[in-house]
C-alpha atoms as a PDB file:
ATOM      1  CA  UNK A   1     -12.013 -22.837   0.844  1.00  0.00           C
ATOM      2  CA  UNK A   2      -8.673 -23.170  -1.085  1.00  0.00           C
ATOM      3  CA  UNK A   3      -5.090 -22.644  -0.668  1.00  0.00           C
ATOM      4  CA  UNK A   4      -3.505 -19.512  -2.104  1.00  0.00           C
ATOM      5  CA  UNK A   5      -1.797 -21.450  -4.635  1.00  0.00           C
ATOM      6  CA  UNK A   6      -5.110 -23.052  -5.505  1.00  0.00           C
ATOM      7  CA  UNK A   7      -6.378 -19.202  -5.861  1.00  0.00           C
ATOM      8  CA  UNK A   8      -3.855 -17.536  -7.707  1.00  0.00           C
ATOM      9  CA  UNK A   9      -4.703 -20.532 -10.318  1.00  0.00           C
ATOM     10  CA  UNK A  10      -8.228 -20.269 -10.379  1.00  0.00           C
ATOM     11  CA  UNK A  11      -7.851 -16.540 -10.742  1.00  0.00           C
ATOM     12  CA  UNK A  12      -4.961 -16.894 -13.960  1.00  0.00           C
ATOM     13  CA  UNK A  13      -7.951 -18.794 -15.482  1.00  0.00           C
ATOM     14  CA  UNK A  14     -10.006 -15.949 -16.050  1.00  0.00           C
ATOM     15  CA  UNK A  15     -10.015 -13.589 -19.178  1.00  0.00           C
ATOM     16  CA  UNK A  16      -6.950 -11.546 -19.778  1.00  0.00           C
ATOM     17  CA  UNK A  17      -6.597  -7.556 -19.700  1.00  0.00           C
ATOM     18  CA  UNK A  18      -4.920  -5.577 -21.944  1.00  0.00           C
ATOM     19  CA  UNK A  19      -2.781  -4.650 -18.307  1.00  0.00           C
ATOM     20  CA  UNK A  20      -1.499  -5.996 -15.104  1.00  0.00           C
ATOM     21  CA  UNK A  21      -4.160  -6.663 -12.485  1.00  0.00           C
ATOM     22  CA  UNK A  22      -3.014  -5.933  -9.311  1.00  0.00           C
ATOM     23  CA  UNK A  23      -3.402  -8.797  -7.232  1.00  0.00           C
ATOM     24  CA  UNK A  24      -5.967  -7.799  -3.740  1.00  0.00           C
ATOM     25  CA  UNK A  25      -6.157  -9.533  -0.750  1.00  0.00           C
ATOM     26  CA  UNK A  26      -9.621  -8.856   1.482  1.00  0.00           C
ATOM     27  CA  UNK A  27      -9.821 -10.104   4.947  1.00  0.00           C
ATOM     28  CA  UNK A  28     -12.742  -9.407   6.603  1.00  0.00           C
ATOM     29  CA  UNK A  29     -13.271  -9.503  10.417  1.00  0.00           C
ATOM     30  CA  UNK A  30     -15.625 -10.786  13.199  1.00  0.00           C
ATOM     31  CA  UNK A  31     -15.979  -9.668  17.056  1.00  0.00           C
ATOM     32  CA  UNK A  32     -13.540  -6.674  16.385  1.00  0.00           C
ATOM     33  CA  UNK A  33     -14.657  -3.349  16.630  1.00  0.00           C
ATOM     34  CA  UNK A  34     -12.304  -1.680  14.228  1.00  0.00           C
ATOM     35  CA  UNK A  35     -13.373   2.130  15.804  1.00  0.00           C
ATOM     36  CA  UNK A  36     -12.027   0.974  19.187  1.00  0.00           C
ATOM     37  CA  UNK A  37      -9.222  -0.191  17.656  1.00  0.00           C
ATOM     38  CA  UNK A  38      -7.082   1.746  15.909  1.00  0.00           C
ATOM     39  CA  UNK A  39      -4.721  -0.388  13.936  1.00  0.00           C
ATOM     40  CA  UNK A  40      -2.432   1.953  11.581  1.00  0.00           C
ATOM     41  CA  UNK A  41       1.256   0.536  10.727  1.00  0.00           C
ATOM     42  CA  UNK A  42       3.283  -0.791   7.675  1.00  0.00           C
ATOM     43  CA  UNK A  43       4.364  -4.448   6.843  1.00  0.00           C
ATOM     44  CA  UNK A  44       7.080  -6.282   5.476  1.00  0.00           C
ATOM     45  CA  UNK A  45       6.507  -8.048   2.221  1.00  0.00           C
ATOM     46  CA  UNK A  46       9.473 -10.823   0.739  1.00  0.00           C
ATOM     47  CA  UNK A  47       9.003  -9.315  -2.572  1.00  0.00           C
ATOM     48  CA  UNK A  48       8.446  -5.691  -3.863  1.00  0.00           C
ATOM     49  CA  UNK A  49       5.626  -4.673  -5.653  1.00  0.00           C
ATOM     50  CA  UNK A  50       5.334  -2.332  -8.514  1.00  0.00           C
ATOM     51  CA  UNK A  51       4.058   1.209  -6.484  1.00  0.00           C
ATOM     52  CA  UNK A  52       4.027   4.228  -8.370  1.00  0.00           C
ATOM     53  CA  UNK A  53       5.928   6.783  -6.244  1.00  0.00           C
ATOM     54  CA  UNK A  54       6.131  10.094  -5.822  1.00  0.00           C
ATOM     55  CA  UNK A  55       8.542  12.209  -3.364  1.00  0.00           C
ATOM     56  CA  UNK A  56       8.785  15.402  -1.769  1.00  0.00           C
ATOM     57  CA  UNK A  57      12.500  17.106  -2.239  1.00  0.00           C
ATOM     58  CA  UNK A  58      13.970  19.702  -1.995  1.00  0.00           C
ATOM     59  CA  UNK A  59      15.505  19.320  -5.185  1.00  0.00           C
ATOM     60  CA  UNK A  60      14.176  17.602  -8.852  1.00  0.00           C
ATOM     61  CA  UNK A  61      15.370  14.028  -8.987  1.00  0.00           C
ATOM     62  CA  UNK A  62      16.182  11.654 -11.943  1.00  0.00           C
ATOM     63  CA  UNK A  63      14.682   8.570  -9.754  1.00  0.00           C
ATOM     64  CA  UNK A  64      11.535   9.298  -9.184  1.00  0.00           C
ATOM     65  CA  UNK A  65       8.646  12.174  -9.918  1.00  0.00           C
ATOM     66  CA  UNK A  66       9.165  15.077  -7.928  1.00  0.00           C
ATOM     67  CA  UNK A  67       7.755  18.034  -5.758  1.00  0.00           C
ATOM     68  CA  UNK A  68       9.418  20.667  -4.457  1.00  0.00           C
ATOM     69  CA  UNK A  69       8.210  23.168  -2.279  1.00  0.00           C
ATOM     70  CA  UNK A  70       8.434  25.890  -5.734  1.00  0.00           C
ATOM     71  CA  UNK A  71       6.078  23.263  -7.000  1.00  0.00           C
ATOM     72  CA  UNK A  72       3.450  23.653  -4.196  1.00  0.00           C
ATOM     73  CA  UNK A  73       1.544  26.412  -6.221  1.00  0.00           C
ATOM     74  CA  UNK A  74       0.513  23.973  -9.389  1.00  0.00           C
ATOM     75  CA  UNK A  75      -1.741  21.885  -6.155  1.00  0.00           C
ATOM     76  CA  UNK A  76      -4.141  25.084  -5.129  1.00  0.00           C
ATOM     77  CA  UNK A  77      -8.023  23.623  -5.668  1.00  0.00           C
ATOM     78  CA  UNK A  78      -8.896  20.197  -4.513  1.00  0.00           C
ATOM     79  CA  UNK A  79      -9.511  18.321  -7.970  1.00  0.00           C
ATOM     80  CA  UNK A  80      -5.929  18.986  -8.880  1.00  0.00           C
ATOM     81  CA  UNK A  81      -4.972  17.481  -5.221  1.00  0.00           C
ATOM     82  CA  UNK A  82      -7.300  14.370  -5.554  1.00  0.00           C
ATOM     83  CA  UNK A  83      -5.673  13.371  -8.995  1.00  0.00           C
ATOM     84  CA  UNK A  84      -2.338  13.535  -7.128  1.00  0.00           C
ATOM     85  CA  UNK A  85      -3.593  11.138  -5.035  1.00  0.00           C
ATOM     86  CA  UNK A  86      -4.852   8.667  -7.256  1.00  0.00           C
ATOM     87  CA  UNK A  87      -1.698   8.780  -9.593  1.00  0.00           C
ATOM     88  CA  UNK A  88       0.156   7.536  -7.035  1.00  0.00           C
ATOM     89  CA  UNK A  89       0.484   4.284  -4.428  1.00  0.00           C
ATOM     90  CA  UNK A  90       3.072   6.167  -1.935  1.00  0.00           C
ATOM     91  CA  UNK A  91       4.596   8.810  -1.432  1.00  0.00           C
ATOM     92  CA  UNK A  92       8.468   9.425   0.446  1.00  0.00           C
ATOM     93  CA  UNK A  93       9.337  13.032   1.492  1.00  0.00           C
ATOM     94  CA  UNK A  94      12.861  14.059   3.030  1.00  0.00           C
ATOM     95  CA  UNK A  95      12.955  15.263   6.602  1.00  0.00           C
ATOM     96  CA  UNK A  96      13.020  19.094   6.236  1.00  0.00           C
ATOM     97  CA  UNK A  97       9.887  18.972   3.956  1.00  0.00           C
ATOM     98  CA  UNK A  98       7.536  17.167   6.384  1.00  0.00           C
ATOM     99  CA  UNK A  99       6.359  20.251   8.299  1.00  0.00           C
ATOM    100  CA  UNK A 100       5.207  21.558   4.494  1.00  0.00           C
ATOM    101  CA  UNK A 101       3.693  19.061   2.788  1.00  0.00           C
ATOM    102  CA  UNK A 102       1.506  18.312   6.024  1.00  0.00           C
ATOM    103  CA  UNK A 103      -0.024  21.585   6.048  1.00  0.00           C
ATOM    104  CA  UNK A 104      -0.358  21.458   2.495  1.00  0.00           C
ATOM    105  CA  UNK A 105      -1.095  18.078   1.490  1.00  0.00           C
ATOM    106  CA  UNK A 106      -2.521  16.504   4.768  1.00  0.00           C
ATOM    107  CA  UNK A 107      -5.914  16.489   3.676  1.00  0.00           C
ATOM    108  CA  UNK A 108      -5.623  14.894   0.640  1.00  0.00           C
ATOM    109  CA  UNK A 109      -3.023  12.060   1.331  1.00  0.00           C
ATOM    110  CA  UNK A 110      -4.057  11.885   4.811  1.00  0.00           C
ATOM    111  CA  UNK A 111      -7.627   9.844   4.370  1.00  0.00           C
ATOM    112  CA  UNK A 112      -5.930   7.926   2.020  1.00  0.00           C
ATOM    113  CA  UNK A 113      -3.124   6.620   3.977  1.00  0.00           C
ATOM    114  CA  UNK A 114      -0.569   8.510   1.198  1.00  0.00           C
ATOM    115  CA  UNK A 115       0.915  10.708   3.680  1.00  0.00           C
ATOM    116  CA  UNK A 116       4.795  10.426   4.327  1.00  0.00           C
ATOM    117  CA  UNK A 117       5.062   8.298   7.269  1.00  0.00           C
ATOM    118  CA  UNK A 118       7.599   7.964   9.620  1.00  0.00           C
ATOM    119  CA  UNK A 119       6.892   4.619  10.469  1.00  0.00           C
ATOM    120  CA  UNK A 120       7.872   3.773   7.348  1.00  0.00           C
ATOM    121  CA  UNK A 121      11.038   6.138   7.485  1.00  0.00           C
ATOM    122  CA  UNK A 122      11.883   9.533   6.640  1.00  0.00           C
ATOM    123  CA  UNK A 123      14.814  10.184   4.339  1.00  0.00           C
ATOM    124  CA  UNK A 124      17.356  12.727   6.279  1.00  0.00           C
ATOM    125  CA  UNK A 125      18.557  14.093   2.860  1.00  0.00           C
ATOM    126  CA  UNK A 126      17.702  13.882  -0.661  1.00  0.00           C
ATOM    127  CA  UNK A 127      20.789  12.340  -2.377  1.00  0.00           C
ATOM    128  CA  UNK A 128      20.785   9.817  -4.692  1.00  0.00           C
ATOM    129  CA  UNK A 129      21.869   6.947  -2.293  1.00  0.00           C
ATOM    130  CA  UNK A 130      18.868   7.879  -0.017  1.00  0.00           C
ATOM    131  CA  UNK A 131      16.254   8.359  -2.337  1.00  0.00           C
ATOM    132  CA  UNK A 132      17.153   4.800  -3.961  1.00  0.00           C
ATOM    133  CA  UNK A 133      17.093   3.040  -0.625  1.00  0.00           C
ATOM    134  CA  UNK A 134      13.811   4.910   0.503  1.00  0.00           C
ATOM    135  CA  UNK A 135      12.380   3.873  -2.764  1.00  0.00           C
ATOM    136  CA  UNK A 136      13.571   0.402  -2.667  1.00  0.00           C
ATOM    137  CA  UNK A 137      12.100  -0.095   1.091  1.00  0.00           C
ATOM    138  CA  UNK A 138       8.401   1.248   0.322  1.00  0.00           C
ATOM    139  CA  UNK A 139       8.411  -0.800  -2.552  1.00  0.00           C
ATOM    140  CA  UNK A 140       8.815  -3.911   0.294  1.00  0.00           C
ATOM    141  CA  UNK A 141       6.221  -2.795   2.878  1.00  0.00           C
ATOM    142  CA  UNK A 142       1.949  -2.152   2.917  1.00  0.00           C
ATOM    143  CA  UNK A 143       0.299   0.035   4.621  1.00  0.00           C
ATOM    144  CA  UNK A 144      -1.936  -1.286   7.321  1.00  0.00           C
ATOM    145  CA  UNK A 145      -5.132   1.163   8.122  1.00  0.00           C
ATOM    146  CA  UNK A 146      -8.037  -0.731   9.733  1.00  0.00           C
ATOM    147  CA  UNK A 147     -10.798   1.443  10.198  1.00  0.00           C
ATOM    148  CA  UNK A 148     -13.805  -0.875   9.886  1.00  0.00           C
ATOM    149  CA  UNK A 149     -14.538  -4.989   9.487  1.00  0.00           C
ATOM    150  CA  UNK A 150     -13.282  -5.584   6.032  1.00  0.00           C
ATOM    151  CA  UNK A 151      -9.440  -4.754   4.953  1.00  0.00           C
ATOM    152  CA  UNK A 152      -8.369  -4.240   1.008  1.00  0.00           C
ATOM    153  CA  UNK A 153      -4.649  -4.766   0.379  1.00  0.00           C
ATOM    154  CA  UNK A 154      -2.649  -4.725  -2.827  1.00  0.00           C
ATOM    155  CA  UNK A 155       0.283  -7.093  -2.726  1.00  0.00           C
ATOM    156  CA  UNK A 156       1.499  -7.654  -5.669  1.00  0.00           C
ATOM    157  CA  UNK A 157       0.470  -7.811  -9.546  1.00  0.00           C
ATOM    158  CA  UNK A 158      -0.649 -10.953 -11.949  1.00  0.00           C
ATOM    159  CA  UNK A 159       2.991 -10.626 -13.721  1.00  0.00           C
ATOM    160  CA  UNK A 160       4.646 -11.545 -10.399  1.00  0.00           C
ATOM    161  CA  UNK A 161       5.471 -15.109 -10.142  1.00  0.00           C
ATOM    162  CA  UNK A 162       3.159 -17.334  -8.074  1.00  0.00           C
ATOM    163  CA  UNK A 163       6.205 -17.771  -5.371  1.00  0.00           C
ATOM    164  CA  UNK A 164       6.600 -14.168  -4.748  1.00  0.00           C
ATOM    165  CA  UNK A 165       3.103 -13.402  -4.587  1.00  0.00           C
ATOM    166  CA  UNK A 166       2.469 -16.587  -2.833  1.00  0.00           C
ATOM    167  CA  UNK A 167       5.223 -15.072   0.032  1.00  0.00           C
ATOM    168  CA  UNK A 168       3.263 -11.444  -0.073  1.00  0.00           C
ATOM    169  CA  UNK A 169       0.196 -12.750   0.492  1.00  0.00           C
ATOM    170  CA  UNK A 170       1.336 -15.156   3.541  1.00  0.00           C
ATOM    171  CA  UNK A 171       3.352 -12.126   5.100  1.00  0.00           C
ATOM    172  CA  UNK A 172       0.731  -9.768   5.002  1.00  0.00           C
ATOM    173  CA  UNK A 173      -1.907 -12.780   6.419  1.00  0.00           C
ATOM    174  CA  UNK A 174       0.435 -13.289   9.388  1.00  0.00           C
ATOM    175  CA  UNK A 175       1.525  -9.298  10.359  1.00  0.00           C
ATOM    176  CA  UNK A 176      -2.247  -8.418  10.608  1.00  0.00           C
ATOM    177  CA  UNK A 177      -3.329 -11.527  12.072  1.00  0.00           C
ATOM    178  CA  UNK A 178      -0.970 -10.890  14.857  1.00  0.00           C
ATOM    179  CA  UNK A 179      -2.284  -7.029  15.206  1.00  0.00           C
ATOM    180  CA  UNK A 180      -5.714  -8.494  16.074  1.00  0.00           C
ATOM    181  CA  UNK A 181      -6.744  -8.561  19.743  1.00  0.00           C
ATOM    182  CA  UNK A 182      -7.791 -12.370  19.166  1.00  0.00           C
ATOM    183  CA  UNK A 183      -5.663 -13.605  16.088  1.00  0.00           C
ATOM    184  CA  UNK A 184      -7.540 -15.763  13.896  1.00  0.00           C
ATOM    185  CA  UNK A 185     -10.464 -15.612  16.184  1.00  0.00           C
ATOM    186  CA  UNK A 186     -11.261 -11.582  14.557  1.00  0.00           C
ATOM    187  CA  UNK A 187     -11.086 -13.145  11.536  1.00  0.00           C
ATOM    188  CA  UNK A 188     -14.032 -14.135   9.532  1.00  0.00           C
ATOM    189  CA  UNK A 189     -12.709 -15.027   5.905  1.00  0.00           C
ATOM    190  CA  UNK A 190     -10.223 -13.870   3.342  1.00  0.00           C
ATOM    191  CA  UNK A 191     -10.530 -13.284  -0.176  1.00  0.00           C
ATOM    192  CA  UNK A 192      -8.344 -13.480  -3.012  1.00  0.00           C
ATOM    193  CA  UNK A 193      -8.856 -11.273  -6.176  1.00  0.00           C
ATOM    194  CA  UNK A 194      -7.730  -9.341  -9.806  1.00  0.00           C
ATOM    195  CA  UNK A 195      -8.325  -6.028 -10.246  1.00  0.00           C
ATOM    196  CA  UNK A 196     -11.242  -6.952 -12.588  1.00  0.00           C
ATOM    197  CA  UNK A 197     -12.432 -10.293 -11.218  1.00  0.00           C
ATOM    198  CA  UNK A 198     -14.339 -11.970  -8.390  1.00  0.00           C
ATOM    199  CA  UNK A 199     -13.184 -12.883  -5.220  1.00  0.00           C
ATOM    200  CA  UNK A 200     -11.858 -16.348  -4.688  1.00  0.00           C
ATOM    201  CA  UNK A 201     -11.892 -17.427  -0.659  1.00  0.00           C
ATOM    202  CA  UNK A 202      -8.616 -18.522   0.706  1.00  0.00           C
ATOM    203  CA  UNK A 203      -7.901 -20.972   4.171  1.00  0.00           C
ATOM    204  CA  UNK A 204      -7.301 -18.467   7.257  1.00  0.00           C
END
């Protein structure tokens, strides 16, 4: 095993892509039964990462792509829907348009973990000022979801500098390490990885 620092080198090594890898962290677990369970929350990262964002307003907005409920027609057959959800790493919606968008969109954000959230925070209106700090905050927390014995987390990309994604990876090792029933005990190892490489194991 080696320390993330030790990883994040090893993984630099390898040959370049023509864009930034996002940088995943795997932890896999032992004696947990992740069904019995049900571990579903966000948590706080030092550093933001570079999510693609989309919101739901009730207006068009100038910082950041945008639905509105007049755009709810273009989303009718479920390819269109499941390219929605792969274009984008969150999505933010402002209070009144919750109700909506989970009738319409539930099914496709929802197995994802893409869905609005209110633990993360609902904006109560749309102006700029809101949509900036909404934007700013899910930029700063993960999504937690652990449905079975291995967990897949994006927390960061290569261009980040080895401190910041040093302090994402160590924040997101300790919030779900502290969700587990036994700690470090329901954990069996954690990887380290690119986008396009193998995983590189990491000290607990």
């Amino acid at each position: 095993m080696t320390t993330v620092t030790e990883a994040l080198a090893e993984l630099r090594k390898e040959k370049k892509r023509k864009f930034a890898q996002s940088v995943d962290l795997i932890i896999n677990f032992q004696k947990f039964d992740a069904r019995k369970t049900a571990i579903n929350t966000f948590v706080n990262i030092p550093n933001p990462t570079d999510k693609k964002i989309c919101a739901f307003l009730s207006r068009r907005s100038k910082l950041v792509d945008t639905i509105t409920k007049e755009d709810f027609e273009k989303y009718k057959d479920n390819k269109v829907m499941k390219t929605l959800a792969a274009t984008y790493d969150s999505f933010i919606a402002v209070a009144p348009m919750m109700a909506p968008v989970a009738t319409k969109f539930g099914r496709a954000l929802g197995p994802s973990g893409k869905m609005p959230s209110p633990q993360a925070g609902i904006m109560p209106n749309d102006d700029d000022e809101s949509i900036k700090k909404m934007i700013e905050k899910m930029k700063k927390v993960i999504r937690v979801r652990i449905k079975e014995n291995s967990l897949k987390l994006n927390v960061g990309k290569e261009n980040m500098d080895d401190a910041k994604l040093i302090g994402n990876i160590q924040a997101v090792i300790d919030s779900v390490i502290e969700l587990l029933p036994n700690k470090k005990d329901n954990v069996k190892n954690i990887l380290l990885k690119l986008t396009m490489t193998k995983p590189v194991g990491i000290d607990k």
